[in-house]
PDB file of N, CA and C in Angstrom:
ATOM      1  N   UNK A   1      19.971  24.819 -21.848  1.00  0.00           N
ATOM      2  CA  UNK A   1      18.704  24.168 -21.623  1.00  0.00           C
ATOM      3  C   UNK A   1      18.096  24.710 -20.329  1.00  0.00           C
ATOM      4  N   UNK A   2      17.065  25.055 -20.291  1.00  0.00           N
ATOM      5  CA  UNK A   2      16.228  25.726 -19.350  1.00  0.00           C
ATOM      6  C   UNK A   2      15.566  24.207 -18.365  1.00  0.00           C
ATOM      7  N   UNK A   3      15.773  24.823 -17.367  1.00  0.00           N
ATOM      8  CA  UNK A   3      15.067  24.008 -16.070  1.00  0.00           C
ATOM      9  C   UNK A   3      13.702  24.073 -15.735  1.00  0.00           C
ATOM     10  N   UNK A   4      13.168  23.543 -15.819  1.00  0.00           N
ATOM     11  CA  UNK A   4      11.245  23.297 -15.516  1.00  0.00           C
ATOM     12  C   UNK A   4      10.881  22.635 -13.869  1.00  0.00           C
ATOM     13  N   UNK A   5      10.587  23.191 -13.230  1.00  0.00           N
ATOM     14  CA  UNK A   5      10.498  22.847 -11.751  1.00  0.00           C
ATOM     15  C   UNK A   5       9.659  22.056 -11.888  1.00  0.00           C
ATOM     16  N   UNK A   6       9.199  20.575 -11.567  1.00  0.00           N
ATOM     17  CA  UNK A   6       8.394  20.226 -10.985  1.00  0.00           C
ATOM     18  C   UNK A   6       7.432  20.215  -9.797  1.00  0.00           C
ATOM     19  N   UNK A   7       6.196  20.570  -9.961  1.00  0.00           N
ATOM     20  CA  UNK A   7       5.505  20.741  -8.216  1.00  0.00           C
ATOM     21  C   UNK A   7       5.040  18.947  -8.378  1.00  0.00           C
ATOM     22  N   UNK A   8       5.689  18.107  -7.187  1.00  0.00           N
ATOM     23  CA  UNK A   8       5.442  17.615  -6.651  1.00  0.00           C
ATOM     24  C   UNK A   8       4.378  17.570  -5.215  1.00  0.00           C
ATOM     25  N   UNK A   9       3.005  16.948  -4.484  1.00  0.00           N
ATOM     26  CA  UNK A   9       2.612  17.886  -3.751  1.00  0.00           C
ATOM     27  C   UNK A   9       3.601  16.981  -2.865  1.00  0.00           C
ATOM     28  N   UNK A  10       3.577  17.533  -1.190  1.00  0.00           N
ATOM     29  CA  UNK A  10       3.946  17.307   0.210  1.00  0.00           C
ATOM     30  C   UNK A  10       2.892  15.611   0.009  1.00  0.00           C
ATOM     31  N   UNK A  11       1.919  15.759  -0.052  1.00  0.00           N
ATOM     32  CA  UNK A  11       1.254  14.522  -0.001  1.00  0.00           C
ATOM     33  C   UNK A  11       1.606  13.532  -0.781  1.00  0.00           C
ATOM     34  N   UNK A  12       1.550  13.636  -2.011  1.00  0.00           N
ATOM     35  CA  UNK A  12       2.752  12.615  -2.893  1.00  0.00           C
ATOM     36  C   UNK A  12       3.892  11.906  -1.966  1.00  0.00           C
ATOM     37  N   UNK A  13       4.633  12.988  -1.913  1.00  0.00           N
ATOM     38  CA  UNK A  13       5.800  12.760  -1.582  1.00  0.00           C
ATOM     39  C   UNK A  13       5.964  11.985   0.025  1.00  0.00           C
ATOM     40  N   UNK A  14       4.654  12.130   0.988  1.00  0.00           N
ATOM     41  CA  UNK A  14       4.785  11.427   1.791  1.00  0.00           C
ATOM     42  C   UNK A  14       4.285  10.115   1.612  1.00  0.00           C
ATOM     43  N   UNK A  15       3.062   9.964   0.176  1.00  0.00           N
ATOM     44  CA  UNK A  15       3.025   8.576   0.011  1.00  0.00           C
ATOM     45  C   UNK A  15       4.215   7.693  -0.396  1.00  0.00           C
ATOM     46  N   UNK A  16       5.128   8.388  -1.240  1.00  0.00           N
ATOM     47  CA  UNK A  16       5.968   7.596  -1.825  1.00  0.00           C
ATOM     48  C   UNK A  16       6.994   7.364  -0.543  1.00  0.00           C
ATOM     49  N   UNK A  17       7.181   7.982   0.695  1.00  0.00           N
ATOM     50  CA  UNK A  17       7.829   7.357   1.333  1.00  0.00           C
ATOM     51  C   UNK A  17       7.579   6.318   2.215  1.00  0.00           C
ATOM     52  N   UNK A  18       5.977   6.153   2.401  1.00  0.00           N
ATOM     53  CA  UNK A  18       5.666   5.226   2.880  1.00  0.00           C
ATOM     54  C   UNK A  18       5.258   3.875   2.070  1.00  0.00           C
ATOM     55  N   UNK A  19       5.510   3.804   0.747  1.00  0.00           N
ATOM     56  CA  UNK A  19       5.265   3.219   0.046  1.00  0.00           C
ATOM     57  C   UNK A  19       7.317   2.390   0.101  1.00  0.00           C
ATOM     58  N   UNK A  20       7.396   3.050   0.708  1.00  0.00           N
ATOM     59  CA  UNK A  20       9.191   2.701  -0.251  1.00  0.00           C
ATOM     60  C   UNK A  20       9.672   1.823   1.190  1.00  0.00           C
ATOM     61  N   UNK A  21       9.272   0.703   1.284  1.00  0.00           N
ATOM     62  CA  UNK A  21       9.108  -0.185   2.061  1.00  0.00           C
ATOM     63  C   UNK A  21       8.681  -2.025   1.651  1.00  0.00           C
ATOM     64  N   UNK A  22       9.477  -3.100   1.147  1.00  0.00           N
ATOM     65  CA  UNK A  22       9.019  -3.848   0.771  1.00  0.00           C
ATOM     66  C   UNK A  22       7.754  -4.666   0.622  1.00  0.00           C
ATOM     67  N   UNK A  23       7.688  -4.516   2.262  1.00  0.00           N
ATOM     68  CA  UNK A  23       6.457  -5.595   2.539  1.00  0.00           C
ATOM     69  C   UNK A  23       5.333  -4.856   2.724  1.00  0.00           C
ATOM     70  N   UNK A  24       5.818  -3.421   2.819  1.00  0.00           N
ATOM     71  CA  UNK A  24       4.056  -2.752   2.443  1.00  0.00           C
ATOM     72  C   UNK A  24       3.797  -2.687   0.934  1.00  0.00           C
ATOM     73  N   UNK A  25       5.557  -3.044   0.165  1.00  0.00           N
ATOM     74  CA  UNK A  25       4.760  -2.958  -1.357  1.00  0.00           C
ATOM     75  C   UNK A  25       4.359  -4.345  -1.404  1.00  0.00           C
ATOM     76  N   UNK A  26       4.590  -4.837  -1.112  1.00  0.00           N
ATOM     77  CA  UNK A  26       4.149  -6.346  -1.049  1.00  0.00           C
ATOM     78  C   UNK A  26       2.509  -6.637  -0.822  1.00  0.00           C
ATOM     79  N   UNK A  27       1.855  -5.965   0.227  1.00  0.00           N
ATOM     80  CA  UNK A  27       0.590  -6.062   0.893  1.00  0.00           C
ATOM     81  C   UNK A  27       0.164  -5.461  -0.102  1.00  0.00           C
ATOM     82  N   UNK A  28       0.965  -3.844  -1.085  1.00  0.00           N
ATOM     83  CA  UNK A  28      -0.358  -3.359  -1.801  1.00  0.00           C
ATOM     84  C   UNK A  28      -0.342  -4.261  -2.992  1.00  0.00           C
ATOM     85  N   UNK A  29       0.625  -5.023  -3.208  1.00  0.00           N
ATOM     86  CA  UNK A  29       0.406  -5.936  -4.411  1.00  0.00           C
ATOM     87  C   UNK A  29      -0.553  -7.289  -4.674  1.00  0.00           C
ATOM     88  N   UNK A  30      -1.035  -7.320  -2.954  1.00  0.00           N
ATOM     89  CA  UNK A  30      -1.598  -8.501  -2.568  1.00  0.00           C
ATOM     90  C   UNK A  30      -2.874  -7.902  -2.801  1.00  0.00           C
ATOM     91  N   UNK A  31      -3.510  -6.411  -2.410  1.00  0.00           N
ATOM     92  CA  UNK A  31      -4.646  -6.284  -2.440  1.00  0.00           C
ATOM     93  C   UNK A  31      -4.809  -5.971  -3.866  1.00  0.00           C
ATOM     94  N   UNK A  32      -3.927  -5.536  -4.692  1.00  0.00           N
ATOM     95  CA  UNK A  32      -4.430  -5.471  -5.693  1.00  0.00           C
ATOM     96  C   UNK A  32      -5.088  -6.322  -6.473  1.00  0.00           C
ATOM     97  N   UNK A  33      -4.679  -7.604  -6.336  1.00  0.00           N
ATOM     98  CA  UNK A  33      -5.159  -9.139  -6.836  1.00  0.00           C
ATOM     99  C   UNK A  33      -6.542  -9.283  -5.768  1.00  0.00           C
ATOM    100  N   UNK A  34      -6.906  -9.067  -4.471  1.00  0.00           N
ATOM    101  CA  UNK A  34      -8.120  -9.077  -3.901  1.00  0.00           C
ATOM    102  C   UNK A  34      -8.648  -8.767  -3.312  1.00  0.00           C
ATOM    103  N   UNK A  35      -8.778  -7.232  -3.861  1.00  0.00           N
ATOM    104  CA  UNK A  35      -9.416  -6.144  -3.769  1.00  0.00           C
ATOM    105  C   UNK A  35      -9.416  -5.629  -1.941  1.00  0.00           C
ATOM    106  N   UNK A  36     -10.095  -6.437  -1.526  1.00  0.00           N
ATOM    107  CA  UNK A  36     -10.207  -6.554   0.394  1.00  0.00           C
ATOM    108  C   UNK A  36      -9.701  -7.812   1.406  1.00  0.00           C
ATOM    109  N   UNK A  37      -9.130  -7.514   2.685  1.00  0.00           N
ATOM    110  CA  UNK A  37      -8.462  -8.715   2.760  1.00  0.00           C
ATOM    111  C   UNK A  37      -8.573  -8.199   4.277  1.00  0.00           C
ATOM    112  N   UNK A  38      -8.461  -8.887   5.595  1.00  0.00           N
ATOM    113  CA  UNK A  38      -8.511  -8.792   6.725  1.00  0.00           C
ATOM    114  C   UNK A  38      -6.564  -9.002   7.127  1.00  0.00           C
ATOM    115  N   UNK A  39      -6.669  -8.880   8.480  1.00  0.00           N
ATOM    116  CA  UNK A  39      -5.288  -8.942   8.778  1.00  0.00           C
ATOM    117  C   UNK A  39      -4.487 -10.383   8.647  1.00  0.00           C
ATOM    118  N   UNK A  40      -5.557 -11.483   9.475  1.00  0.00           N
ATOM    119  CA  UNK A  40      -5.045 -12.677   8.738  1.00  0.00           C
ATOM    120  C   UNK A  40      -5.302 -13.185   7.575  1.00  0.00           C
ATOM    121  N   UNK A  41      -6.033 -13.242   6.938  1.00  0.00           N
ATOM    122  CA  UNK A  41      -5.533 -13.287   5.334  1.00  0.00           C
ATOM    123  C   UNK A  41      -4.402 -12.906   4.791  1.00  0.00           C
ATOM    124  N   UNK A  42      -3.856 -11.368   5.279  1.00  0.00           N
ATOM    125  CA  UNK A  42      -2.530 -10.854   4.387  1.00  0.00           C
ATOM    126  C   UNK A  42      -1.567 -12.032   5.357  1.00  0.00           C
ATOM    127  N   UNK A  43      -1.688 -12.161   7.086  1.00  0.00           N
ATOM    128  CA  UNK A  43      -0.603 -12.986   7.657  1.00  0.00           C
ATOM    129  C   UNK A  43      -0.157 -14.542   6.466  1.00  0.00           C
ATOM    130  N   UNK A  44      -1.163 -15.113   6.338  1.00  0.00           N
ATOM    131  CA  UNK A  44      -1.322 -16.207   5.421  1.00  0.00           C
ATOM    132  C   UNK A  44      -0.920 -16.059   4.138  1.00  0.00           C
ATOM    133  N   UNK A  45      -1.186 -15.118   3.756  1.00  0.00           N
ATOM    134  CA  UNK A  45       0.040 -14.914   2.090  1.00  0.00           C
ATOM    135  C   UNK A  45       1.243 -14.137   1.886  1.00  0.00           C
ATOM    136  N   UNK A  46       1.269 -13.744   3.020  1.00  0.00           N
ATOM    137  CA  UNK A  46       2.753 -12.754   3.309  1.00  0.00           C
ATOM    138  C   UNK A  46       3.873 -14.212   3.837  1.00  0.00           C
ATOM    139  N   UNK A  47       2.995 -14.694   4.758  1.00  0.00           N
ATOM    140  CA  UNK A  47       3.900 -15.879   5.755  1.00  0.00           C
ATOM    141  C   UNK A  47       4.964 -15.049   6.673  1.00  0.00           C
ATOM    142  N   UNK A  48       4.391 -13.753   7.262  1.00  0.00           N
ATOM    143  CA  UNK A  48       5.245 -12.865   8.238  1.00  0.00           C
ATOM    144  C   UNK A  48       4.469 -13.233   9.534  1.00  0.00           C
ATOM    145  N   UNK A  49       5.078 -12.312  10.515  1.00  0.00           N
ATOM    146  CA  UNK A  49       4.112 -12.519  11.970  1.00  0.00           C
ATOM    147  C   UNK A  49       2.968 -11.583  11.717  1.00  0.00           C
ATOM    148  N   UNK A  50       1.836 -11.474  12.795  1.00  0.00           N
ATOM    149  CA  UNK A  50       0.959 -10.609  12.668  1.00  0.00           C
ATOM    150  C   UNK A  50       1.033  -8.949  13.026  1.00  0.00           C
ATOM    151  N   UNK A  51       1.628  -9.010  13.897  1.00  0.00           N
ATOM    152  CA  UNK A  51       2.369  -7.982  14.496  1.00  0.00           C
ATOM    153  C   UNK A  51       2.959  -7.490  13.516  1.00  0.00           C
ATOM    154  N   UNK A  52       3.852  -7.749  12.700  1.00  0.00           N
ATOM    155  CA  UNK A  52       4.439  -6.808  11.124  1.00  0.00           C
ATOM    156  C   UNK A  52       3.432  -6.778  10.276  1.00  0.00           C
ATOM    157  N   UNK A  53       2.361  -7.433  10.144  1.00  0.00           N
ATOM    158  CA  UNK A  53       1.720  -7.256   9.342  1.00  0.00           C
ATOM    159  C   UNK A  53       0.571  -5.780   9.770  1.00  0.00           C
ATOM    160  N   UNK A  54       0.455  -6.007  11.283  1.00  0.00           N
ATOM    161  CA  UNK A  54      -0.350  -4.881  11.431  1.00  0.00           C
ATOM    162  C   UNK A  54       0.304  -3.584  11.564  1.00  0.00           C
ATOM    163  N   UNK A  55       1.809  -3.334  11.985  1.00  0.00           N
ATOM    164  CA  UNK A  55       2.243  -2.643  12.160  1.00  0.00           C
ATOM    165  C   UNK A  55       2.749  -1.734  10.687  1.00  0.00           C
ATOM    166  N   UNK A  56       2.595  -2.354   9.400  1.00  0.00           N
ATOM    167  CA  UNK A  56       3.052  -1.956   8.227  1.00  0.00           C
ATOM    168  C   UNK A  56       1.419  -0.933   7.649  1.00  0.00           C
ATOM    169  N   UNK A  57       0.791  -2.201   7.629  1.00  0.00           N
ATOM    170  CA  UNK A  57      -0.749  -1.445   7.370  1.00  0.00           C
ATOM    171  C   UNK A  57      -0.975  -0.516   8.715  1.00  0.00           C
ATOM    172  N   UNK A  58      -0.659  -0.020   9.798  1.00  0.00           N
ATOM    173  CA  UNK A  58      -1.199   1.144  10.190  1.00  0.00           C
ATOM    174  C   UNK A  58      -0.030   2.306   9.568  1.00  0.00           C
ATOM    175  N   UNK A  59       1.075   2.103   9.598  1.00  0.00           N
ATOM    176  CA  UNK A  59       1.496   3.133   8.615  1.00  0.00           C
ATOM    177  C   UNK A  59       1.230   3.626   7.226  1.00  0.00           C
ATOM    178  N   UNK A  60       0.114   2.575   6.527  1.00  0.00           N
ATOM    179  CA  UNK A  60      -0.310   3.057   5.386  1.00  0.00           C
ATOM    180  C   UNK A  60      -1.902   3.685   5.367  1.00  0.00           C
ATOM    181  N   UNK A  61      -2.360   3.910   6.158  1.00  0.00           N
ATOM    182  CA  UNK A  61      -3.652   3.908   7.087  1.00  0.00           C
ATOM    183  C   UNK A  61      -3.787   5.080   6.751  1.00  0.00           C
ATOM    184  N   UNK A  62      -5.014   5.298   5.743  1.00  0.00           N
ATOM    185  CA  UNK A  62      -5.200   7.064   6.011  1.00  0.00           C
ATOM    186  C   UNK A  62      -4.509   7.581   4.589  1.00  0.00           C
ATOM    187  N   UNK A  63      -3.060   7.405   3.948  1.00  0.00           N
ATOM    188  CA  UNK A  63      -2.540   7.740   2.943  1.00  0.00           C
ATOM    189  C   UNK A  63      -2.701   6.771   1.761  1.00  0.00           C
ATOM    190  N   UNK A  64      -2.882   5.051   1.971  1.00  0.00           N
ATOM    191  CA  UNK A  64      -2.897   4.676   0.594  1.00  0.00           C
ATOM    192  C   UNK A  64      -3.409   3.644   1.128  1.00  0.00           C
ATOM    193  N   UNK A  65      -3.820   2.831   2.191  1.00  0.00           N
ATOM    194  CA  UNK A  65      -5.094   1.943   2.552  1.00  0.00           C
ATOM    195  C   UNK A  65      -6.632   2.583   3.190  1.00  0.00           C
ATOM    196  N   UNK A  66      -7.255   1.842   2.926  1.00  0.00           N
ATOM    197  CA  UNK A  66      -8.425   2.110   4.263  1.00  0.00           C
ATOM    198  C   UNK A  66      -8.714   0.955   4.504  1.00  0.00           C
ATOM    199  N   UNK A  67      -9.764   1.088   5.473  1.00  0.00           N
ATOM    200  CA  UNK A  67     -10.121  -0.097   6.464  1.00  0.00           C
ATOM    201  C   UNK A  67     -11.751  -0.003   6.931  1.00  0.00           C
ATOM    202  N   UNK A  68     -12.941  -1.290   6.658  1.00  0.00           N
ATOM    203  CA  UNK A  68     -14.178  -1.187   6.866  1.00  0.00           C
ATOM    204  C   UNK A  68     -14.174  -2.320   7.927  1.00  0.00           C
ATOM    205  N   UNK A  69     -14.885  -1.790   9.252  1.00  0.00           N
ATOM    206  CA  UNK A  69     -14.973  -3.168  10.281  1.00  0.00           C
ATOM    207  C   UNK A  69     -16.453  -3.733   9.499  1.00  0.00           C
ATOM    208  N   UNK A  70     -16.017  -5.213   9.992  1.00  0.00           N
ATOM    209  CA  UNK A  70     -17.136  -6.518   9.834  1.00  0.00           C
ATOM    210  C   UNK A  70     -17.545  -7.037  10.674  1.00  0.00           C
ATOM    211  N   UNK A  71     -17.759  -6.579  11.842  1.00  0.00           N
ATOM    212  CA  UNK A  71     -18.222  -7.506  13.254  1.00  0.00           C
ATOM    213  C   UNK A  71     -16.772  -7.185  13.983  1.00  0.00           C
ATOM    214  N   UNK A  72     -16.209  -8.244  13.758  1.00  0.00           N
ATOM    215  CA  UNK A  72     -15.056  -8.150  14.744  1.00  0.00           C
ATOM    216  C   UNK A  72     -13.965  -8.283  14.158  1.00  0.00           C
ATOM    217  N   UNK A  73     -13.808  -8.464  12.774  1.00  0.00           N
ATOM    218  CA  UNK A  73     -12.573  -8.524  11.908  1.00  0.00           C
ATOM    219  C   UNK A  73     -12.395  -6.718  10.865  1.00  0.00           C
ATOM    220  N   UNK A  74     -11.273  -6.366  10.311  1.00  0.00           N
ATOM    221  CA  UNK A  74     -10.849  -5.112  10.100  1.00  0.00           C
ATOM    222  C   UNK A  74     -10.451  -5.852   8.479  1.00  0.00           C
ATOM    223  N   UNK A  75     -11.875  -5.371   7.563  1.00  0.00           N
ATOM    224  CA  UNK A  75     -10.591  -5.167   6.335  1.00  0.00           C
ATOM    225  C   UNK A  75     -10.060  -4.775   6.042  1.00  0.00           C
ATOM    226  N   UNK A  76      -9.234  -4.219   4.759  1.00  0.00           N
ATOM    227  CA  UNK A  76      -8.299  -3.225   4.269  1.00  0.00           C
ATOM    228  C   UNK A  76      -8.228  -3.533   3.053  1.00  0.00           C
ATOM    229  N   UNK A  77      -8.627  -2.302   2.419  1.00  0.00           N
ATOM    230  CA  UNK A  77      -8.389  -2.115   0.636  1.00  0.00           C
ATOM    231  C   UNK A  77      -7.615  -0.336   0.672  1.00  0.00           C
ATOM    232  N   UNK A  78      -7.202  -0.808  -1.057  1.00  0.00           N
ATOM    233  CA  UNK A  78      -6.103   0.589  -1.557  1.00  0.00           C
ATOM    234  C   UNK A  78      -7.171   2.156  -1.412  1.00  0.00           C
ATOM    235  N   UNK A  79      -7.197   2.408  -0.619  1.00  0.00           N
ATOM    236  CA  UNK A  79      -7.813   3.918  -0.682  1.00  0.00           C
ATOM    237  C   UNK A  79      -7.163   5.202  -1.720  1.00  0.00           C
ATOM    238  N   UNK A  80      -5.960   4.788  -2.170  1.00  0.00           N
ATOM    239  CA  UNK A  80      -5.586   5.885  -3.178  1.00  0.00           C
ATOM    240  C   UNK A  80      -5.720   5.191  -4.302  1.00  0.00           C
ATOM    241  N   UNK A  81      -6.318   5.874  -5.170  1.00  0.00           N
ATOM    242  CA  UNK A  81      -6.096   5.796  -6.604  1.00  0.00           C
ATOM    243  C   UNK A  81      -4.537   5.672  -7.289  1.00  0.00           C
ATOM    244  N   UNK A  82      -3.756   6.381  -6.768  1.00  0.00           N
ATOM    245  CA  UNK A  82      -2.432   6.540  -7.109  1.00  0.00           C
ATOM    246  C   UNK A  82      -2.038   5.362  -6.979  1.00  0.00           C
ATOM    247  N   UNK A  83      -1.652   4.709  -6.112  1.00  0.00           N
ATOM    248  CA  UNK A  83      -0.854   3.487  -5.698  1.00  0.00           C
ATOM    249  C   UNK A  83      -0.661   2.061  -6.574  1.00  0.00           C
ATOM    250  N   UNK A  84      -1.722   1.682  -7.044  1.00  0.00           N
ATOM    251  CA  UNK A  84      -1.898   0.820  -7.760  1.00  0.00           C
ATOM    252  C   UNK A  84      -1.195   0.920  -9.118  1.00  0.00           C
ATOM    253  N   UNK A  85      -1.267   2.280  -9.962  1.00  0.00           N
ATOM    254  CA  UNK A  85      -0.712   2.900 -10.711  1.00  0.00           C
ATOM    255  C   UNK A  85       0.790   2.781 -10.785  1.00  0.00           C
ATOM    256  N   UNK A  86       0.979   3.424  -9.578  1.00  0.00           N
ATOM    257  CA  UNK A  86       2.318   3.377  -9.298  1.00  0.00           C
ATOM    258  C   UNK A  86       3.257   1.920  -9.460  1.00  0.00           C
ATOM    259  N   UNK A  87       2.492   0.805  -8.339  1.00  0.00           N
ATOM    260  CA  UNK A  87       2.988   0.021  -8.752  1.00  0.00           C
ATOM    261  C   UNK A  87       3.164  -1.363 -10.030  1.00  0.00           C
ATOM    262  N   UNK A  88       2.011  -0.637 -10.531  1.00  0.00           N
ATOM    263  CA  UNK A  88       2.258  -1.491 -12.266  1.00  0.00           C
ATOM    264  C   UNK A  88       3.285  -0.707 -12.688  1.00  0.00           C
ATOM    265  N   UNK A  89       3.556   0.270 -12.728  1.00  0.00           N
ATOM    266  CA  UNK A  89       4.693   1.046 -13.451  1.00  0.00           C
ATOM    267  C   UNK A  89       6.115   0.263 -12.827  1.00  0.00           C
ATOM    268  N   UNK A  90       6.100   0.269 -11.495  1.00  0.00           N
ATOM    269  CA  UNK A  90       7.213  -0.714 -10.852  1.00  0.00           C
ATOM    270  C   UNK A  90       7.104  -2.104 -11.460  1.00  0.00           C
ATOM    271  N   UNK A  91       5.979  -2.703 -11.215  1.00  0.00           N
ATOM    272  CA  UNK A  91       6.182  -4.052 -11.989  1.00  0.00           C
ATOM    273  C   UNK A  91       6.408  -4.310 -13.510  1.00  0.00           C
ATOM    274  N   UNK A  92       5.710  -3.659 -14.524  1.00  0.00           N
ATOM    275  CA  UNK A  92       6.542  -3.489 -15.629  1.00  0.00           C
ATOM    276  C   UNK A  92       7.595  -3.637 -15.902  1.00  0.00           C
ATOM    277  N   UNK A  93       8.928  -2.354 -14.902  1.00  0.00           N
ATOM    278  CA  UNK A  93      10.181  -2.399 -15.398  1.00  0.00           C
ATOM    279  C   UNK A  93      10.736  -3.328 -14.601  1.00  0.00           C
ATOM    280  N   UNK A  94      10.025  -4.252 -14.014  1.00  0.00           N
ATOM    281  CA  UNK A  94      10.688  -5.260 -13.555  1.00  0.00           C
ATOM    282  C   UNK A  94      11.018  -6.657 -14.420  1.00  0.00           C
ATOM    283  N   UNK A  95       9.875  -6.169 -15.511  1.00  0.00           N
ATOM    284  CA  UNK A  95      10.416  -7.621 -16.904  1.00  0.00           C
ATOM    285  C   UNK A  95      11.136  -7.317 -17.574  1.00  0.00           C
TER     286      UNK A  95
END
């Protein structure tokens, strides 16, 4: 049987490692249900400190969130297309 290389890109592969983290899969599972969400909002449905909460979303910052200021509050929605994807495929084989 012959071997078929997959090209994976470098960018993939650094989303999926920042993805491979509970409570950031957690946050993208939260925005997926609403769409945009500020930092305390996710504090309030996570029930973590704020400080983990901000410190998880700036590591996803740029690769699979973004962020629009409102005055003085910071939202955050899924900026990759991929992600969301990804994790219905995770939640699926989870039933």
């Amino acid at each position: 049987m012959n071997y078929t290389k997959t090209t994976i890109t470098d960018e993939n592969i650094e989303m999926l490692k920042t993805l491979s983290h509970p409570i950031r899969v957690e946050i993208i599972t939260i925005l997926m249900q609403h769409n945009t969400l500020n930092v305390s909002e996710l504090v309030n449905k996570l029930q973590i400190p704020q400080s983990t909460v901000s410190q998880h979303l700036s590591k996803m910052k740029g690769k699979i969130v973004g962020c629009d200021r409102r005055g003085l509050e910071v939202y955050y929605y899924i900026s990759n297309p991929k992600v969301p994807q990804i994790i219905e495929i995770l939640l699926l084989n989870n039933k």
